[in-house]
N, C-alpha and C. Protein backbone atom coordinates (compact mmCIF):
# COMPACT_ATOMS: atom_id res chain seq x y z
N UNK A 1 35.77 -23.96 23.82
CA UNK A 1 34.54 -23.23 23.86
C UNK A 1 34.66 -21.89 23.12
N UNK A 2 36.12 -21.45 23.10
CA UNK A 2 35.82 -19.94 22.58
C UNK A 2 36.13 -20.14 21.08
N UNK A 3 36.15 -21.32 20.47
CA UNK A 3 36.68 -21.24 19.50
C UNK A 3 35.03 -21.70 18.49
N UNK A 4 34.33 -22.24 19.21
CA UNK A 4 32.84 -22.48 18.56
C UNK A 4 32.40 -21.27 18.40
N UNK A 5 32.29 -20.71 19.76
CA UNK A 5 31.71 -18.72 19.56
C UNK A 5 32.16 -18.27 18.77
N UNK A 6 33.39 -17.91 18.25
CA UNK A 6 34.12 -17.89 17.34
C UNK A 6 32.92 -18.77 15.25
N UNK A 7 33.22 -19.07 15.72
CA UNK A 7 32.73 -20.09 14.48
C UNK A 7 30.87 -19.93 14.17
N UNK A 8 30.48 -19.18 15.37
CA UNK A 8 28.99 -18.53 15.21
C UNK A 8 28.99 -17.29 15.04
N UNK A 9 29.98 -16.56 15.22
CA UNK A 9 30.27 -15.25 15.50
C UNK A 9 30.50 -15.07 13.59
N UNK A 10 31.85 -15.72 12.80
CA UNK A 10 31.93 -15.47 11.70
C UNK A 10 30.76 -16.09 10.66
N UNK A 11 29.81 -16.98 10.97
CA UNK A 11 28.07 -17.96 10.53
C UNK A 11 27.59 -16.63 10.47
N UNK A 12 27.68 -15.85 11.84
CA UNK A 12 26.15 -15.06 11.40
C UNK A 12 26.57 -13.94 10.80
N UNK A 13 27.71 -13.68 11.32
CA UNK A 13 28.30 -12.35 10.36
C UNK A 13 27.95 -12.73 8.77
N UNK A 14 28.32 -13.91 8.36
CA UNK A 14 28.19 -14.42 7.17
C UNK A 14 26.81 -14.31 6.59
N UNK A 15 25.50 -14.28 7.48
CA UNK A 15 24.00 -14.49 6.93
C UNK A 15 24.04 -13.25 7.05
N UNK A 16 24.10 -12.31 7.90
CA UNK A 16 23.84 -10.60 7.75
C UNK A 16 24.47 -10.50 6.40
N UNK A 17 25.78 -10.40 6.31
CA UNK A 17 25.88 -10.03 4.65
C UNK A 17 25.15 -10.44 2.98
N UNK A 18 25.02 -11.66 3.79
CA UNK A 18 24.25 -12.30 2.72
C UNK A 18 23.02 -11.61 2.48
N UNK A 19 22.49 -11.65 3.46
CA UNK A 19 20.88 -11.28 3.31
C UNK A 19 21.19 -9.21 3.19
N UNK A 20 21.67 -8.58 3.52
CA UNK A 20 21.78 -7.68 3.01
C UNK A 20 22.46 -7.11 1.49
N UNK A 21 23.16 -8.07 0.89
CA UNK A 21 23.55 -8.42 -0.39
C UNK A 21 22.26 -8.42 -0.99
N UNK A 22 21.41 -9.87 -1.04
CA UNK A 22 20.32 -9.98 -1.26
C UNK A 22 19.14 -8.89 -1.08
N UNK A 23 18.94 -8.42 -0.09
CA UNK A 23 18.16 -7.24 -0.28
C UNK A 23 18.30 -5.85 -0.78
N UNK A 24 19.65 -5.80 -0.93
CA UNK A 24 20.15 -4.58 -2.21
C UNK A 24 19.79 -4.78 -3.60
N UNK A 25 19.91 -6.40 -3.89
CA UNK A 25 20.23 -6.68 -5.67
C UNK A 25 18.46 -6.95 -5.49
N UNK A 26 17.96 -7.21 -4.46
CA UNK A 26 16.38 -7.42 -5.53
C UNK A 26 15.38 -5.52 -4.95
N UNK A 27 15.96 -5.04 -4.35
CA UNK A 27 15.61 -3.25 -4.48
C UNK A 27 16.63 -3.02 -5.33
N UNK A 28 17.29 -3.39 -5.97
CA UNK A 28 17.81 -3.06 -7.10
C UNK A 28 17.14 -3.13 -8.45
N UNK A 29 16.65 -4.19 -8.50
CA UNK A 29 15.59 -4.84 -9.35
C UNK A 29 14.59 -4.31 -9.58
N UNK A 30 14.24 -4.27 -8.32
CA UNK A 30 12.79 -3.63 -8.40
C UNK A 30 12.65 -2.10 -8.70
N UNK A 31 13.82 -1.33 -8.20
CA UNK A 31 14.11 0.49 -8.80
C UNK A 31 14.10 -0.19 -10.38
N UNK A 32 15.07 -0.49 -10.54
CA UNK A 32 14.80 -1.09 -11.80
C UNK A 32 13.61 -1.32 -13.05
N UNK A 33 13.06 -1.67 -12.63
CA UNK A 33 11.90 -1.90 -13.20
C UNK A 33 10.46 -0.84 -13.01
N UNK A 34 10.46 -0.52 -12.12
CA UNK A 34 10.10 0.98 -11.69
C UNK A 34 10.54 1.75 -12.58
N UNK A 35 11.85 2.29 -13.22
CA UNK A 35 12.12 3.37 -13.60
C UNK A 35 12.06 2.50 -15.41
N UNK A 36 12.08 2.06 -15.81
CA UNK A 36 11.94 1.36 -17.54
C UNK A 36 10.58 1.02 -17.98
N UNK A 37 9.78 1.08 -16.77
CA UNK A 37 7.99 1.18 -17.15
C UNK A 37 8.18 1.96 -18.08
N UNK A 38 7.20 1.97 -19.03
CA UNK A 38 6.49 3.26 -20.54
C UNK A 38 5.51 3.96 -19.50
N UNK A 39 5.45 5.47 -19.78
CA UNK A 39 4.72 6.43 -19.11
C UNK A 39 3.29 5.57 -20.36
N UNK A 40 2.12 6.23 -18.69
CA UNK A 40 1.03 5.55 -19.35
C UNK A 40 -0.20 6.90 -19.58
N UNK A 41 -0.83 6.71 -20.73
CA UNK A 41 -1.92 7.50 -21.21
C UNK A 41 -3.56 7.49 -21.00
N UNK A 42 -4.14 7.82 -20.37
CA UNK A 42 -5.49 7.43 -20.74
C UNK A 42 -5.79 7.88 -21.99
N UNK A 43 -6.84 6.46 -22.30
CA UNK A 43 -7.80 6.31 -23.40
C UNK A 43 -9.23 6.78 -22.73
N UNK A 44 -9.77 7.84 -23.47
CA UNK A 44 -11.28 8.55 -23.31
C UNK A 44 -12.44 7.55 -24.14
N UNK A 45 -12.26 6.43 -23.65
CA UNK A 45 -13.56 5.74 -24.57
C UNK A 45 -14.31 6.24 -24.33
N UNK A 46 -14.80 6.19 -23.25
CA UNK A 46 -16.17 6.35 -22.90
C UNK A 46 -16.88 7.59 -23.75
N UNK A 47 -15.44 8.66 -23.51
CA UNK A 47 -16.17 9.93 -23.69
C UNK A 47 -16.47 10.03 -25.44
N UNK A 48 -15.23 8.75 -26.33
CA UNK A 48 -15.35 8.92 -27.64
C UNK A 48 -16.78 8.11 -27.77
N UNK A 49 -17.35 7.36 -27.40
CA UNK A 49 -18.79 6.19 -27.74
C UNK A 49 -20.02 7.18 -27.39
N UNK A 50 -19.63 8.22 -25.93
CA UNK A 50 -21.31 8.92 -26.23
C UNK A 50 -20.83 10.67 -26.03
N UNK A 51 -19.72 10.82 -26.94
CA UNK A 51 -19.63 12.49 -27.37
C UNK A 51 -19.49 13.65 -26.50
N UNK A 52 -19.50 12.96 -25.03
CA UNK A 52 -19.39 13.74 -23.90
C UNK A 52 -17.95 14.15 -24.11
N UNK A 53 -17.60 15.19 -22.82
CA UNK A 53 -16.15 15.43 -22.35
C UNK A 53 -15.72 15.19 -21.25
N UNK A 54 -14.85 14.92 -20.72
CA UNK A 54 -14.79 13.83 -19.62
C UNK A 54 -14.76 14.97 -18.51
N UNK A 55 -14.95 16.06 -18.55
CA UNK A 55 -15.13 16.72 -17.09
C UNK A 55 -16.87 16.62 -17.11
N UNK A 56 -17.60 15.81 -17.52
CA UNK A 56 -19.07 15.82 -17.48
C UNK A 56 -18.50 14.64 -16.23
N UNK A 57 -18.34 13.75 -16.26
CA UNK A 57 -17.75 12.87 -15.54
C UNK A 57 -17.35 13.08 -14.64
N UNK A 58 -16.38 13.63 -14.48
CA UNK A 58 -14.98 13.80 -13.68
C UNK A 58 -14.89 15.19 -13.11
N UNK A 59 -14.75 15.97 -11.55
CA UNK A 59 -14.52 17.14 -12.06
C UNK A 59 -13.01 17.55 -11.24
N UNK A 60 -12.96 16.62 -10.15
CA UNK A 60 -11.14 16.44 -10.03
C UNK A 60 -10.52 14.98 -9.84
N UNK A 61 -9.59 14.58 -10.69
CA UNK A 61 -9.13 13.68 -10.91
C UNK A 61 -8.87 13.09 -9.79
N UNK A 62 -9.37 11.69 -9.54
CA UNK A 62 -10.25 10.92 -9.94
C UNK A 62 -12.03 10.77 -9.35
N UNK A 63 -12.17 11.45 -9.04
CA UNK A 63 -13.41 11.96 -8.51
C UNK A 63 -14.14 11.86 -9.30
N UNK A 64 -15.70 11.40 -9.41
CA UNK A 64 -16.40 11.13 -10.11
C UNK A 64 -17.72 12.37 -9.58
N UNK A 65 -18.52 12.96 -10.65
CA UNK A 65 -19.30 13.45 -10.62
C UNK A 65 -21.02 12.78 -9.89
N UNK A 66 -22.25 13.19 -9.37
CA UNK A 66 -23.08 12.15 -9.41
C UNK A 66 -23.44 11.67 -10.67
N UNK A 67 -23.33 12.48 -11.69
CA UNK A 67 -23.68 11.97 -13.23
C UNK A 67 -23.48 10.62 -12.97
């Protein structure tokens, strides 16, 4: 009997590591990919098609005016 306990005792020890292995390398991944994104820009269409400036719009980011 003590030798099965034994034999569940080193099983689950075995899935804790695993699965904490596993959840390091894919938050690994994912920092990863997080930090190699391209910083992103807005494009002012709107404001280039009818000559406005976008605080006619906008007057704190992202807040929209009633305009």
């Amino acid at each position: 009997m003590a030798r099965n306990s034994m034999v569940s005792l080193s099983h689950t020890q075995w899935h804790h590591g695993s699965f904490k292995r596993l959840f390091l390398v894919i938050a690994g991944l994912g920092l990863a990919v997080l930090l190699s994104t391209p910083q992103a820009h807005a494009t002012a269409s709107f404001s280039r098609q009818t000559g406005l400036a976008c605080n006619v719009c906008h007057t704190t980011f992202p807040e929209l005016t009633p305009f």
